[in-house]
N, C-alpha and C. Protein backbone atom coordinates (compact mmCIF):
# COMPACT_ATOMS: atom_id res chain seq x y z
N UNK A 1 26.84 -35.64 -41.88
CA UNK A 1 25.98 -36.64 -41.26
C UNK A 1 26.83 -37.70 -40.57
N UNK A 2 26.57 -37.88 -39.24
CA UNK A 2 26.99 -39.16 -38.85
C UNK A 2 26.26 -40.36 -38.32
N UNK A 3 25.51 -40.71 -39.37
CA UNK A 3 24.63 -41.92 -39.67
C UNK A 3 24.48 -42.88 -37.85
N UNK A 4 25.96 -43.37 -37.77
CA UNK A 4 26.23 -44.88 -37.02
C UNK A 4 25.57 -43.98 -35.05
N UNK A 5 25.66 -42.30 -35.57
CA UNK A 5 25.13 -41.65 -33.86
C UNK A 5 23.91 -41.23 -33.90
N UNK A 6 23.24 -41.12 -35.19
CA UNK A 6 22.48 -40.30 -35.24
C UNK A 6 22.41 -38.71 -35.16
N UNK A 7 23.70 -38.70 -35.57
CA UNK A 7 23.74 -36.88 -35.14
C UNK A 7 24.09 -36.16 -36.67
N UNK A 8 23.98 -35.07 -36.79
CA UNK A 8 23.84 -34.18 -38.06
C UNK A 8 24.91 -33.14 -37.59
N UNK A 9 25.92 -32.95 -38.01
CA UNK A 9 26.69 -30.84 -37.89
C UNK A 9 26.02 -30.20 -39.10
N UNK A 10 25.90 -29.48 -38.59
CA UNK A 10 25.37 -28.12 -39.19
C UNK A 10 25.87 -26.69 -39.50
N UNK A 11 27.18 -26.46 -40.46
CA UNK A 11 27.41 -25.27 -40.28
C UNK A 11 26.85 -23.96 -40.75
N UNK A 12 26.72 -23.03 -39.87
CA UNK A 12 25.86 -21.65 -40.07
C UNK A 12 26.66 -20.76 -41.00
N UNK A 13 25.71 -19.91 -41.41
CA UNK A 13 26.69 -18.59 -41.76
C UNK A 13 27.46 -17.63 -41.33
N UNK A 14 27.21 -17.23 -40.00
CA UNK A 14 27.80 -16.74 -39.05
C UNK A 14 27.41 -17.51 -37.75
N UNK A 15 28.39 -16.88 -36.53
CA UNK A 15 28.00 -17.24 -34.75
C UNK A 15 26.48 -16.34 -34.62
N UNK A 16 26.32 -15.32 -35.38
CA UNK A 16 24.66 -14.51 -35.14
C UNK A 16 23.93 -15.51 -35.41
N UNK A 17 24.05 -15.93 -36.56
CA UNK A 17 22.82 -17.15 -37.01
C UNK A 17 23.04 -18.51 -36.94
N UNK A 18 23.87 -18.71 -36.02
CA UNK A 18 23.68 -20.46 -34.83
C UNK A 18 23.14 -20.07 -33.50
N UNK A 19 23.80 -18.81 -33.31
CA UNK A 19 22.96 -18.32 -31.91
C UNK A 19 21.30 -18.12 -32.20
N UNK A 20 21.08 -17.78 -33.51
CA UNK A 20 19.78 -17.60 -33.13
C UNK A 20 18.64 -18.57 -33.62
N UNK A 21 19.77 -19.87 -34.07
CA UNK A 21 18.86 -21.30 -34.40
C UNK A 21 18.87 -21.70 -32.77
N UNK A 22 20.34 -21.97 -32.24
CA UNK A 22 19.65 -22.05 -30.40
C UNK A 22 18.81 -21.72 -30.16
N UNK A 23 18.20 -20.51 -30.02
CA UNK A 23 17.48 -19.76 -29.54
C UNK A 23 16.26 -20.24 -29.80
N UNK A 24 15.81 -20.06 -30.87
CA UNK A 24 14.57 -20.13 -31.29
C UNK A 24 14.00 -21.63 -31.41
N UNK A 25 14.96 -22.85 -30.99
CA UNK A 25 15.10 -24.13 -30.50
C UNK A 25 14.49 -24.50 -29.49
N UNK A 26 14.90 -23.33 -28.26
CA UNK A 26 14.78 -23.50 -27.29
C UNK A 26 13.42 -23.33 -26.57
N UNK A 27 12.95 -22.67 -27.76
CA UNK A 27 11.35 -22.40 -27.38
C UNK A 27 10.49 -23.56 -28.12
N UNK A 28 10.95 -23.92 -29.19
CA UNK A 28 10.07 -24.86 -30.21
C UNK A 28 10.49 -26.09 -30.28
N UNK A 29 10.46 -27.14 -29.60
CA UNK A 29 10.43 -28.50 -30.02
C UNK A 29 10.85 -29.00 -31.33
N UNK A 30 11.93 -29.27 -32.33
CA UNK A 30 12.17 -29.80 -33.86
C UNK A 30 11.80 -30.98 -33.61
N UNK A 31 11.15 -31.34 -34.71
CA UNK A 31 11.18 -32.80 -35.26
C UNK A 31 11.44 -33.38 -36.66
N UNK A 32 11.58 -34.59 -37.29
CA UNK A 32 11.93 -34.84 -38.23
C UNK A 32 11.01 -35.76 -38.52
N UNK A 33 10.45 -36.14 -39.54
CA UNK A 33 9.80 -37.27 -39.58
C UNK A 33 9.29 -37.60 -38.39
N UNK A 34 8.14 -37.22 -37.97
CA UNK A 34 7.66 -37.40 -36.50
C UNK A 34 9.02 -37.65 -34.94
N UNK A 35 9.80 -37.17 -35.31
CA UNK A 35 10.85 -38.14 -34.13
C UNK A 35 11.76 -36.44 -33.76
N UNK A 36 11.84 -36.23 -32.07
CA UNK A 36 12.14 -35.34 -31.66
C UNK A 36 14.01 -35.16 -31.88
N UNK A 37 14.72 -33.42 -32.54
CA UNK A 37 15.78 -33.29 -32.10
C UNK A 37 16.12 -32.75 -31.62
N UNK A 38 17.38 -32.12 -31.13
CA UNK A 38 17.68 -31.48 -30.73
C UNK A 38 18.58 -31.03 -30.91
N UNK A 39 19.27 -29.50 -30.44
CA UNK A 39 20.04 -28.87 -31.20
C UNK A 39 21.27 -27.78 -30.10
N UNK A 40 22.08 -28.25 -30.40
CA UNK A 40 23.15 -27.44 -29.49
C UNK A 40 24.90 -27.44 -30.13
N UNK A 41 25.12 -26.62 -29.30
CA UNK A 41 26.58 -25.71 -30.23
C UNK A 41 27.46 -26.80 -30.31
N UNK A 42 28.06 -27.21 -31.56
CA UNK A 42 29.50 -27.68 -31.43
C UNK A 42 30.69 -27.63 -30.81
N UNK A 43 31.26 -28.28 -30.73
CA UNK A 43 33.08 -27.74 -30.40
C UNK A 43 34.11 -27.21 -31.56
N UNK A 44 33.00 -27.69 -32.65
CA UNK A 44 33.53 -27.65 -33.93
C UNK A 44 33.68 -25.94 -34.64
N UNK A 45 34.62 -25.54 -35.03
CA UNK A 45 34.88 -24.27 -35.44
C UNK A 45 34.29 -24.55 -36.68
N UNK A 46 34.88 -25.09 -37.45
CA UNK A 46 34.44 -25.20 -39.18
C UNK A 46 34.44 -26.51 -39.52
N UNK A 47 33.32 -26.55 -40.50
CA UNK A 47 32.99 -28.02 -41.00
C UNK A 47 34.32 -28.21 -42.12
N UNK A 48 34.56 -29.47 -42.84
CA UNK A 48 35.32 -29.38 -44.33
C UNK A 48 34.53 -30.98 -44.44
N UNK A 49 34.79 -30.78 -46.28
CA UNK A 49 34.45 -32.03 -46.74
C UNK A 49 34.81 -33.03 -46.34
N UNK A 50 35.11 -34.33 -46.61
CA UNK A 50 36.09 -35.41 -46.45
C UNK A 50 36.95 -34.61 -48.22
N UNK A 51 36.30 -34.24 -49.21
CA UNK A 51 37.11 -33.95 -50.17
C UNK A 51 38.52 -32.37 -49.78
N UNK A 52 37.85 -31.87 -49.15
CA UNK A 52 38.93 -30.46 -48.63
C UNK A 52 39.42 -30.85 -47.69
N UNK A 53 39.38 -32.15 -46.52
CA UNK A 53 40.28 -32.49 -45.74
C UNK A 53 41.31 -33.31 -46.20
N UNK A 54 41.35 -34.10 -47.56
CA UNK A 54 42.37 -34.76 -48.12
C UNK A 54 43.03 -33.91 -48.91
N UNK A 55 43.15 -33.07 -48.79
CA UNK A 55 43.81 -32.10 -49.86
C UNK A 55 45.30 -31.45 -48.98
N UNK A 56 46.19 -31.99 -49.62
CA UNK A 56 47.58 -31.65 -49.01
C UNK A 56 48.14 -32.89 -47.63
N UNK A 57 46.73 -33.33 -48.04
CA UNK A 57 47.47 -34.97 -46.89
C UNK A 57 48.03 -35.86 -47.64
N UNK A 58 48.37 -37.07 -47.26
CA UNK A 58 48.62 -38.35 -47.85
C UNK A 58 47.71 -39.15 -48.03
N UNK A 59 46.88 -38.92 -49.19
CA UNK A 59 45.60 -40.16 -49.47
C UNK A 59 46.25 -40.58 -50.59
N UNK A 60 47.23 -41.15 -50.89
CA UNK A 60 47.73 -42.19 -51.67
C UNK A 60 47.35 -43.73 -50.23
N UNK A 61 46.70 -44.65 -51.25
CA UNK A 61 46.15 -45.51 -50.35
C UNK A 61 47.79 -46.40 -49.81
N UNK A 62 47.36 -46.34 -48.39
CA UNK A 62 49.16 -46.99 -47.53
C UNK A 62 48.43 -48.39 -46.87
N UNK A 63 49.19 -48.98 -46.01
CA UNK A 63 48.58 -50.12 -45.06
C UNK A 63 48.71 -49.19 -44.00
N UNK A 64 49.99 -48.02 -43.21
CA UNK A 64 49.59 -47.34 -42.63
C UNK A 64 48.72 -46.36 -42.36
N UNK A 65 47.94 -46.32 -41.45
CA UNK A 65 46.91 -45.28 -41.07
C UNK A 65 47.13 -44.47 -39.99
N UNK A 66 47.30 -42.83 -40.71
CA UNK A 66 47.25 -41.85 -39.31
C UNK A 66 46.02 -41.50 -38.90
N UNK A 67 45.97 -41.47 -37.62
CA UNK A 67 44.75 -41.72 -36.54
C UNK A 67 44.84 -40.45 -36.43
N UNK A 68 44.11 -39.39 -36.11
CA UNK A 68 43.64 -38.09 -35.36
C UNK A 68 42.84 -38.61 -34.55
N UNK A 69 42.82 -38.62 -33.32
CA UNK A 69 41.71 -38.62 -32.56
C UNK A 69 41.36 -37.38 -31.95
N UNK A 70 39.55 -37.06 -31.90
CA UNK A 70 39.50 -35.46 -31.47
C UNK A 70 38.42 -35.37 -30.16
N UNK A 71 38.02 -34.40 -29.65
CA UNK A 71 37.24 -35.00 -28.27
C UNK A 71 37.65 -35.54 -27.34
N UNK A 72 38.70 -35.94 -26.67
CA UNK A 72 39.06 -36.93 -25.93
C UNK A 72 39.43 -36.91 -24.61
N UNK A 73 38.28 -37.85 -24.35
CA UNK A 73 37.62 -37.40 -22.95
C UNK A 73 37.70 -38.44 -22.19
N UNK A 74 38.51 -39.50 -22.43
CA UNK A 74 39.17 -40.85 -21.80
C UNK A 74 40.04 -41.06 -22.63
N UNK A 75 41.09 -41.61 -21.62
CA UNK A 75 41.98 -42.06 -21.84
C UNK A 75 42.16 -43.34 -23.19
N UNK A 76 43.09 -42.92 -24.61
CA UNK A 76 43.57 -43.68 -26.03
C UNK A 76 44.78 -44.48 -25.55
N UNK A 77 44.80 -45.38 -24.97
CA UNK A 77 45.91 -46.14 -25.13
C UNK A 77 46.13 -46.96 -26.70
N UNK A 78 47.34 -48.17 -26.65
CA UNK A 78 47.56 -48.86 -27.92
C UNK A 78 46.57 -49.92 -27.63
N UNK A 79 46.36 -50.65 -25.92
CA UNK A 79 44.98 -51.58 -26.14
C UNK A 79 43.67 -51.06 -26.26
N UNK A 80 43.44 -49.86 -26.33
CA UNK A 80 42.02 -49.27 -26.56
C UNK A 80 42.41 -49.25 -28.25
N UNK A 81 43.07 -49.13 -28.89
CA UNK A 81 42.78 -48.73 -30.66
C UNK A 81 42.66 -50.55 -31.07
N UNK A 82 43.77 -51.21 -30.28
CA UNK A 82 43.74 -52.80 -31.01
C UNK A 82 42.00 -53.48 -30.85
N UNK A 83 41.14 -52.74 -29.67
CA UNK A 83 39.96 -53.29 -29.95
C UNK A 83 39.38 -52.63 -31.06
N UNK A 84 39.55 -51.78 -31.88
CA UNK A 84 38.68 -51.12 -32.45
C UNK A 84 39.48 -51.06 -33.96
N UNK A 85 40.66 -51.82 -34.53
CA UNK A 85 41.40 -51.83 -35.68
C UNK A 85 41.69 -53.46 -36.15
N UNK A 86 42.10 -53.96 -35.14
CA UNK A 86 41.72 -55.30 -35.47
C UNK A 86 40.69 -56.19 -36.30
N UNK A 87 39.78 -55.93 -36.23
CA UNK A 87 38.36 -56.52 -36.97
C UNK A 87 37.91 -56.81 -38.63
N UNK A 88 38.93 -55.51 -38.98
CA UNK A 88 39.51 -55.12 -40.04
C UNK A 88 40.50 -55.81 -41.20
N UNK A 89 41.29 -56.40 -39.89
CA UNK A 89 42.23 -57.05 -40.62
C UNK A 89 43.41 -56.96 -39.49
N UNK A 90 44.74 -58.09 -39.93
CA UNK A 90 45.67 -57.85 -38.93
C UNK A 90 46.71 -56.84 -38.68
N UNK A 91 46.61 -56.34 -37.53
CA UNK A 91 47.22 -55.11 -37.25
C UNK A 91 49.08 -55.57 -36.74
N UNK A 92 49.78 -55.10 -37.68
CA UNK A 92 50.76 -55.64 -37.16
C UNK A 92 51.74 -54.39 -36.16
N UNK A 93 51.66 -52.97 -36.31
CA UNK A 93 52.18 -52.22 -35.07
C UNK A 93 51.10 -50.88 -34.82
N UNK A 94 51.26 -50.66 -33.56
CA UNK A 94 50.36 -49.38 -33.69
C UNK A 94 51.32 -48.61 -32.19
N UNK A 95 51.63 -47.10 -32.72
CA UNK A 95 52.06 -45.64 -32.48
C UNK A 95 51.20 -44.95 -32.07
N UNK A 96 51.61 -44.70 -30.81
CA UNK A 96 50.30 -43.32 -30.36
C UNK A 96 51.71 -42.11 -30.08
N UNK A 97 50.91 -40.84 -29.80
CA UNK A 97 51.50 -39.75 -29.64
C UNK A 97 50.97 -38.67 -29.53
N UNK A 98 51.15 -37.49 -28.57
CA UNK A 98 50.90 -36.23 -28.70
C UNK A 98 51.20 -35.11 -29.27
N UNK A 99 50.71 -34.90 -30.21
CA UNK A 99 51.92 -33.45 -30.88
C UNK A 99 50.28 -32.15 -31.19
N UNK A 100 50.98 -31.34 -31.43
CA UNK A 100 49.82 -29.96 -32.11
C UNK A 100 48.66 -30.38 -32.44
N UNK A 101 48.97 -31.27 -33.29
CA UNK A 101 47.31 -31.51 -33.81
C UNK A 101 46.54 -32.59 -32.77
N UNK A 102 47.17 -32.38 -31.37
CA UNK A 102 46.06 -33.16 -30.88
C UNK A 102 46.73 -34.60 -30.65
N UNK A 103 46.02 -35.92 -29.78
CA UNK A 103 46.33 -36.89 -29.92
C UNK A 103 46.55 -38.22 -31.32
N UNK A 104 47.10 -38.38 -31.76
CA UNK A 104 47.41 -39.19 -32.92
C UNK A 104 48.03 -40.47 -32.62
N UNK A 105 47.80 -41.36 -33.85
CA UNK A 105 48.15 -42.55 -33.93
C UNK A 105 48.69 -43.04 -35.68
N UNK A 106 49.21 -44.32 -35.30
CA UNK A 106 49.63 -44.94 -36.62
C UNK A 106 49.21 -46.31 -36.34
N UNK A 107 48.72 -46.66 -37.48
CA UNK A 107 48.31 -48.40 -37.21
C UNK A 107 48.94 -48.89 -38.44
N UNK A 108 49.46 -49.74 -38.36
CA UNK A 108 50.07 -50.29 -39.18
C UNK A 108 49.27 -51.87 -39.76
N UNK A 109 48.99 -51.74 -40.84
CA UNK A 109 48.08 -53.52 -41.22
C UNK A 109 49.32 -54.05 -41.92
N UNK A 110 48.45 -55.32 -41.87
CA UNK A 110 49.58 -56.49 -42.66
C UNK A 110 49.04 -55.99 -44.32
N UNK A 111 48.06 -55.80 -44.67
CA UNK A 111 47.44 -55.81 -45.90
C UNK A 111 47.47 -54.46 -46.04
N UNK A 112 47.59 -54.05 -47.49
CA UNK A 112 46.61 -52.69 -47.79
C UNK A 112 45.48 -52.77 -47.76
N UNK A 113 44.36 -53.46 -48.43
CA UNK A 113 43.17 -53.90 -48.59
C UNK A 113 42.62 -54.21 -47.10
N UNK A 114 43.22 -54.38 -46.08
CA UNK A 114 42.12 -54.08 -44.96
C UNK A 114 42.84 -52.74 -44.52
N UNK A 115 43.78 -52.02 -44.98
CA UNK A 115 43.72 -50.74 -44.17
C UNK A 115 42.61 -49.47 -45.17
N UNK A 116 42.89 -49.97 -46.39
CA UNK A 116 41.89 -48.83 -47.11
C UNK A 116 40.40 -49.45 -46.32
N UNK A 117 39.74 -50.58 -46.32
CA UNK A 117 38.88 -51.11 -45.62
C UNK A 117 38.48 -50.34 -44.27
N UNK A 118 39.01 -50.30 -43.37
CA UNK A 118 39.11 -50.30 -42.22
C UNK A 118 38.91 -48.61 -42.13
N UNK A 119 40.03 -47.75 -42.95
CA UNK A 119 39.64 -46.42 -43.13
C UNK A 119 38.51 -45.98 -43.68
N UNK A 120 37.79 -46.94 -44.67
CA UNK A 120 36.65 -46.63 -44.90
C UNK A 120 35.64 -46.66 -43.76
N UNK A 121 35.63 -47.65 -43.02
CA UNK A 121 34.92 -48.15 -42.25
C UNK A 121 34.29 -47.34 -41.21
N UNK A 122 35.90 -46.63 -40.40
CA UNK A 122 36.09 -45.98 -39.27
C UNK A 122 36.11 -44.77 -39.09
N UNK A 123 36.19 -44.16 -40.57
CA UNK A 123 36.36 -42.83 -40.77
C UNK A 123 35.07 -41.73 -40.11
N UNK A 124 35.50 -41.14 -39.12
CA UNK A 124 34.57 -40.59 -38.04
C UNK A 124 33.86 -41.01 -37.48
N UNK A 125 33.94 -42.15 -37.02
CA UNK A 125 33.24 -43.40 -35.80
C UNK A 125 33.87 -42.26 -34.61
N UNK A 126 33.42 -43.04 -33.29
CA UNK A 126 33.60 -42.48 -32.17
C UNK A 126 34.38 -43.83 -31.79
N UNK A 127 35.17 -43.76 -30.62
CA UNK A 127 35.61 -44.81 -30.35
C UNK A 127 35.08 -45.24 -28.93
N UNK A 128 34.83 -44.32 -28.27
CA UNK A 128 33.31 -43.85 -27.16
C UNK A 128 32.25 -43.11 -27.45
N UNK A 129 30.94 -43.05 -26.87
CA UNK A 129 29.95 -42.87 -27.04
C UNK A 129 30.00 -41.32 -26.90
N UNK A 130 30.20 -40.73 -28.43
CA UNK A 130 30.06 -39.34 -28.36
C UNK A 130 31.36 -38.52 -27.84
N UNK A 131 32.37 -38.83 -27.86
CA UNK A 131 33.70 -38.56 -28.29
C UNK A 131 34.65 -39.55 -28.67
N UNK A 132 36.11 -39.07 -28.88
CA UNK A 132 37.00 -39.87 -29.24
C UNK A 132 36.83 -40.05 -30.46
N UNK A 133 36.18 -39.14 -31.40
CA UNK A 133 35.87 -39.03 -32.67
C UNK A 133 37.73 -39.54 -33.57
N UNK A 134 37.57 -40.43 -34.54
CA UNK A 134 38.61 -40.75 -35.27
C UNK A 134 37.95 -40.12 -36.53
N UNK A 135 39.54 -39.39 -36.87
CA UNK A 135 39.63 -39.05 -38.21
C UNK A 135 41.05 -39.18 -38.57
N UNK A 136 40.50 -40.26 -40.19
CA UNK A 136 41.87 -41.41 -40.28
C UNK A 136 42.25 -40.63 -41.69
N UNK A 137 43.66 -40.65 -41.90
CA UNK A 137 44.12 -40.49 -43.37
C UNK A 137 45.66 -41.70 -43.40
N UNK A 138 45.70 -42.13 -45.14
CA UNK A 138 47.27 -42.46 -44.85
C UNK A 138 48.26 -42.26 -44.54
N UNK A 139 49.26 -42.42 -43.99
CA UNK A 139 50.42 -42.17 -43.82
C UNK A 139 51.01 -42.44 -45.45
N UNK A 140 52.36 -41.45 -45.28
CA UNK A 140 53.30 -41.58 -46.21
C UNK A 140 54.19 -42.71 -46.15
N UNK A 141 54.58 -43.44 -44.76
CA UNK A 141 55.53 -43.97 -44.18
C UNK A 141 54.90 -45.38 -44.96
N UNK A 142 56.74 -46.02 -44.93
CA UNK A 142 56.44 -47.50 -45.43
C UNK A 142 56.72 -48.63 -44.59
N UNK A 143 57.17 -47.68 -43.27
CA UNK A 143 57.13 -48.89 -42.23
C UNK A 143 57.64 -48.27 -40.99
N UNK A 144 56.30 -48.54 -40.15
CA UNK A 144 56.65 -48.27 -38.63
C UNK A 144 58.01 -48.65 -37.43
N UNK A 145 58.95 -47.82 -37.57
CA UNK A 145 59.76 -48.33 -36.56
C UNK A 145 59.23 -48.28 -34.82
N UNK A 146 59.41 -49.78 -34.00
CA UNK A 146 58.86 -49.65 -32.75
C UNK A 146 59.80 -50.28 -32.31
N UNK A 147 60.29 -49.81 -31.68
CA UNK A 147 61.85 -50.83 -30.32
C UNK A 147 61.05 -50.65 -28.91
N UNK A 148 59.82 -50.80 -28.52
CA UNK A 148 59.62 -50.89 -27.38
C UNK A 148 58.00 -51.41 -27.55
N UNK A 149 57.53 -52.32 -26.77
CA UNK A 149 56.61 -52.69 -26.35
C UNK A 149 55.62 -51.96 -25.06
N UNK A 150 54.71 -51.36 -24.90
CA UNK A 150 54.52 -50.27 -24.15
C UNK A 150 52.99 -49.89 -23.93
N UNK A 151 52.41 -48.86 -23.02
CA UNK A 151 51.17 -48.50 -23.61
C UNK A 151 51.06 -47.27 -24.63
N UNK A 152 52.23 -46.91 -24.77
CA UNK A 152 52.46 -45.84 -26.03
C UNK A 152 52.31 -46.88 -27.49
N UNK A 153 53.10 -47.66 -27.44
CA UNK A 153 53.05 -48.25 -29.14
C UNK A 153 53.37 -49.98 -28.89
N UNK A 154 53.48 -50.21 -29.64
CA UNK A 154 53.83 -52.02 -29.65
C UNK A 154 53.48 -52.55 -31.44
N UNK A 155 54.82 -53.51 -30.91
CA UNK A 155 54.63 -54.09 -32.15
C UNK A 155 54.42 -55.53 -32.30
N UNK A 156 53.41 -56.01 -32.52
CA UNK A 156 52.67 -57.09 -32.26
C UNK A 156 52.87 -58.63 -33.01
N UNK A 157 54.10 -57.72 -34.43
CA UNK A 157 55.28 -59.54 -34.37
C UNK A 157 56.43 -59.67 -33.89
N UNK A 158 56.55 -58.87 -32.74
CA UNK A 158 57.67 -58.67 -31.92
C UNK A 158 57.01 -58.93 -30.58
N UNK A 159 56.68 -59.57 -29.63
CA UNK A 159 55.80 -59.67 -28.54
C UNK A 159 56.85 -59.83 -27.19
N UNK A 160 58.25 -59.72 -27.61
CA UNK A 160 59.13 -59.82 -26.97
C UNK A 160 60.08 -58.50 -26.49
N UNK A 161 59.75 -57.46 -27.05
CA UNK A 161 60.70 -56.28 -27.25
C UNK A 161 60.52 -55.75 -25.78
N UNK A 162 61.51 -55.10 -25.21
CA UNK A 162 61.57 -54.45 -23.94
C UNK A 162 60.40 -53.55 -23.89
N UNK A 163 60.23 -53.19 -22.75
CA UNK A 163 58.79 -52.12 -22.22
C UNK A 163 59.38 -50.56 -22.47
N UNK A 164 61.10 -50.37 -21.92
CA UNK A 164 61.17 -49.50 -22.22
C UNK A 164 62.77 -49.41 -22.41
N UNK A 165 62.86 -48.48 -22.83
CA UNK A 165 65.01 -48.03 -23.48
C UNK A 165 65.56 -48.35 -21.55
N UNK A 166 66.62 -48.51 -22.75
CA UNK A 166 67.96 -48.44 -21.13
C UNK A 166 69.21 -47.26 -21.90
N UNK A 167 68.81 -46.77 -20.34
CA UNK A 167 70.22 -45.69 -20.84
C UNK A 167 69.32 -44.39 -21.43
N UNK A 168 70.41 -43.33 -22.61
CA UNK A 168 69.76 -42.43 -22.81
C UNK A 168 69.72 -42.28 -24.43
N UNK A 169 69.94 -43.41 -24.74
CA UNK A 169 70.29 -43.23 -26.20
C UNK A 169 68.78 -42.38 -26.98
N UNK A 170 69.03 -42.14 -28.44
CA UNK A 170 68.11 -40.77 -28.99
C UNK A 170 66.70 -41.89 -29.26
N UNK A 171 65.28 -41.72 -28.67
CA UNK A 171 64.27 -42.66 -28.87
C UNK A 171 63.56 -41.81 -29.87
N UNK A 172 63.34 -43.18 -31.40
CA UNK A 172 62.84 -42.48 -32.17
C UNK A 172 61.28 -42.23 -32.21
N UNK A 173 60.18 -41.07 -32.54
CA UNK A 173 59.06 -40.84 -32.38
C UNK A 173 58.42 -40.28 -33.98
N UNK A 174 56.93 -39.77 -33.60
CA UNK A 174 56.55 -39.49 -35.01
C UNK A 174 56.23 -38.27 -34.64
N UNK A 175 55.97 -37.33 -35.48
CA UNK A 175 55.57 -35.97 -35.26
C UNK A 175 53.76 -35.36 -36.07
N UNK A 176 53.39 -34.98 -35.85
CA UNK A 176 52.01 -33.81 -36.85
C UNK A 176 51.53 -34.88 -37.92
N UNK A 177 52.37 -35.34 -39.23
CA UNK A 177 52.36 -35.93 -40.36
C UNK A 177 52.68 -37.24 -40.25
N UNK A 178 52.92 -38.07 -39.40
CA UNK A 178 53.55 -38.85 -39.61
C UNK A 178 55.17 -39.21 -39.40
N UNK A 179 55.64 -37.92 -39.53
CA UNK A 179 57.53 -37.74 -39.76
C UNK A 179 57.78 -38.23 -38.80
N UNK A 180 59.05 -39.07 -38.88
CA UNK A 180 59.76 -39.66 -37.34
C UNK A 180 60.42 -38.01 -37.04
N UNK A 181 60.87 -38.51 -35.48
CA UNK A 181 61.48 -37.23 -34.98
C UNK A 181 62.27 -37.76 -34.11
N UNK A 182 63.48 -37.54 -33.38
CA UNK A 182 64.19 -38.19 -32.35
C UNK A 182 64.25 -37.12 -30.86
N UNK A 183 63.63 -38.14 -30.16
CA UNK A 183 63.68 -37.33 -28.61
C UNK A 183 64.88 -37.68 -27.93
N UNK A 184 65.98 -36.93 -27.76
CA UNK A 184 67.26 -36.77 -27.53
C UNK A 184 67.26 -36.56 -25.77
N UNK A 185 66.30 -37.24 -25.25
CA UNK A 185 66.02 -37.06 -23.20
C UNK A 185 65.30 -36.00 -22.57
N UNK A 186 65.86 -35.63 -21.77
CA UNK A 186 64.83 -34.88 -20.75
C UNK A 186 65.85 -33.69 -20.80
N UNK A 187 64.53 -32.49 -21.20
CA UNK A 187 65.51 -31.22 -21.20
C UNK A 187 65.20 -30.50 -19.63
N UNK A 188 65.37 -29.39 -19.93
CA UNK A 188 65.01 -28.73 -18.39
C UNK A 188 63.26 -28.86 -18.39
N UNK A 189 63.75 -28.96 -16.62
CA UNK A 189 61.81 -28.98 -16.32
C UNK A 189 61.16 -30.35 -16.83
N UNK A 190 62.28 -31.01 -17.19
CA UNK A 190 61.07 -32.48 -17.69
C UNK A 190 61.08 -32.56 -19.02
N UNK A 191 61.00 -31.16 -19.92
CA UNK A 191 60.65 -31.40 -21.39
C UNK A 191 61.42 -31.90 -22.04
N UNK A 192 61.20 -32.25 -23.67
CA UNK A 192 62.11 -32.73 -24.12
C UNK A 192 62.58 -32.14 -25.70
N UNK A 193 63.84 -32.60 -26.23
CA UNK A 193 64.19 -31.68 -27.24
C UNK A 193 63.40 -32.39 -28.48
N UNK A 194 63.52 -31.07 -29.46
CA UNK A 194 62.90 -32.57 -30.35
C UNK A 194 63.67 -32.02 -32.10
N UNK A 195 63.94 -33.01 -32.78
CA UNK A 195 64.94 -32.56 -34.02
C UNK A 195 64.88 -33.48 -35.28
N UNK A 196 64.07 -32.92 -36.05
CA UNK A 196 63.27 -33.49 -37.00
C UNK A 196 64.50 -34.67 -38.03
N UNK A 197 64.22 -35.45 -38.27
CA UNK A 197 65.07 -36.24 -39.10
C UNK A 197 64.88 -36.19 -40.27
N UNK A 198 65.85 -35.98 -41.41
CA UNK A 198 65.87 -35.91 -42.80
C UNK A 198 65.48 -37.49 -43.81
């Protein structure tokens, strides 16, 4: 259920029998309590609990919070999350990034007690109307490193830090989990290397 949209997922037993709740939708009008719904396919492969999605993550409660964002269909900068983490409590750095699982983030609070807060709060909000779905867990990490001020990340008791590196020295990043990783420049074609840190 997601109460704050009004919308319900629904997972079927098979793709035969969602295809043939479409279907038979499409001819009959649903309602609920007198009030019309409606019904169409997810993007969603498989539902999980909030209890089977914390399982093998980091829900030991942190002040850091890893962001999943899913859907995303405008542009996540670091001033699009500070409107929507702030409110919460004070945000002192926040990490964006692209890796496998999609677009991600780290927010870093001054408090624990507004980041467990705040994860309660936000946990599968949209951050736009019907995407940009957030799904938050803790980080393991006990403190965000940020040497650059940017629309990638910033660190907000540092309001002074350069926009971006000089030179080519190794810029450190986060990876899937949280893990820092160091991007060692521009490999061929633009890409870049990447070499997990111990």
């Amino acid at each position: 259920m997601l109460r704050a949209k009004n919308l319900a997922l629904l997972q079927m037993q098979d793709i035969a029998a969602a295809v043939n709740a479409i279907q038979f939708y499409s001819n009959v009008q649903p309602s609920i309590r007198g009030r019309n719904v409606y019904v169409q396919f997810s993007s969603h492969q498989e539902l999980t609990t909030v209890e089977q999605s914390s399982q093998g993550r980091g829900e030991e409660p942190n002040r850091i919070l890893l962001v999943s964002i899913h859907h995303v269909l405008y542009p996540i900068t670091v001033d699009v999350l500070y409107q929507v983490f702030p409110p919460h409590g004070v945000v002192e750095k926040i990490v964006t990034f692209q890796k496998s699982a999609g677009f991600q983030a780290l927010i870093q609070y001054q408090l624990l007690q507004t980041a467990i807060s705040a994860r309660s709060s936000l946990q599968g909000r949209y951050t736009y109307d019907g995407c940009c779905q957030l799904d938050i867990q803790f980080s393991n990490l006990d403190e965000l490193q940020v040497k650059y001020n940017n629309e990638r990340l910033r660190d907000y008791t540092k309001p002074n830090l350069p926009a971006e590196q000089k030179g080519k020295s190794p810029q450190q990043g986060y990876g899937d989990s949280g893990a820092m990783y160091s991007v060692q420049g521009s490999g061929p074609r633009g890409g870049v290397h990447l070499s997990h840190q111990v």
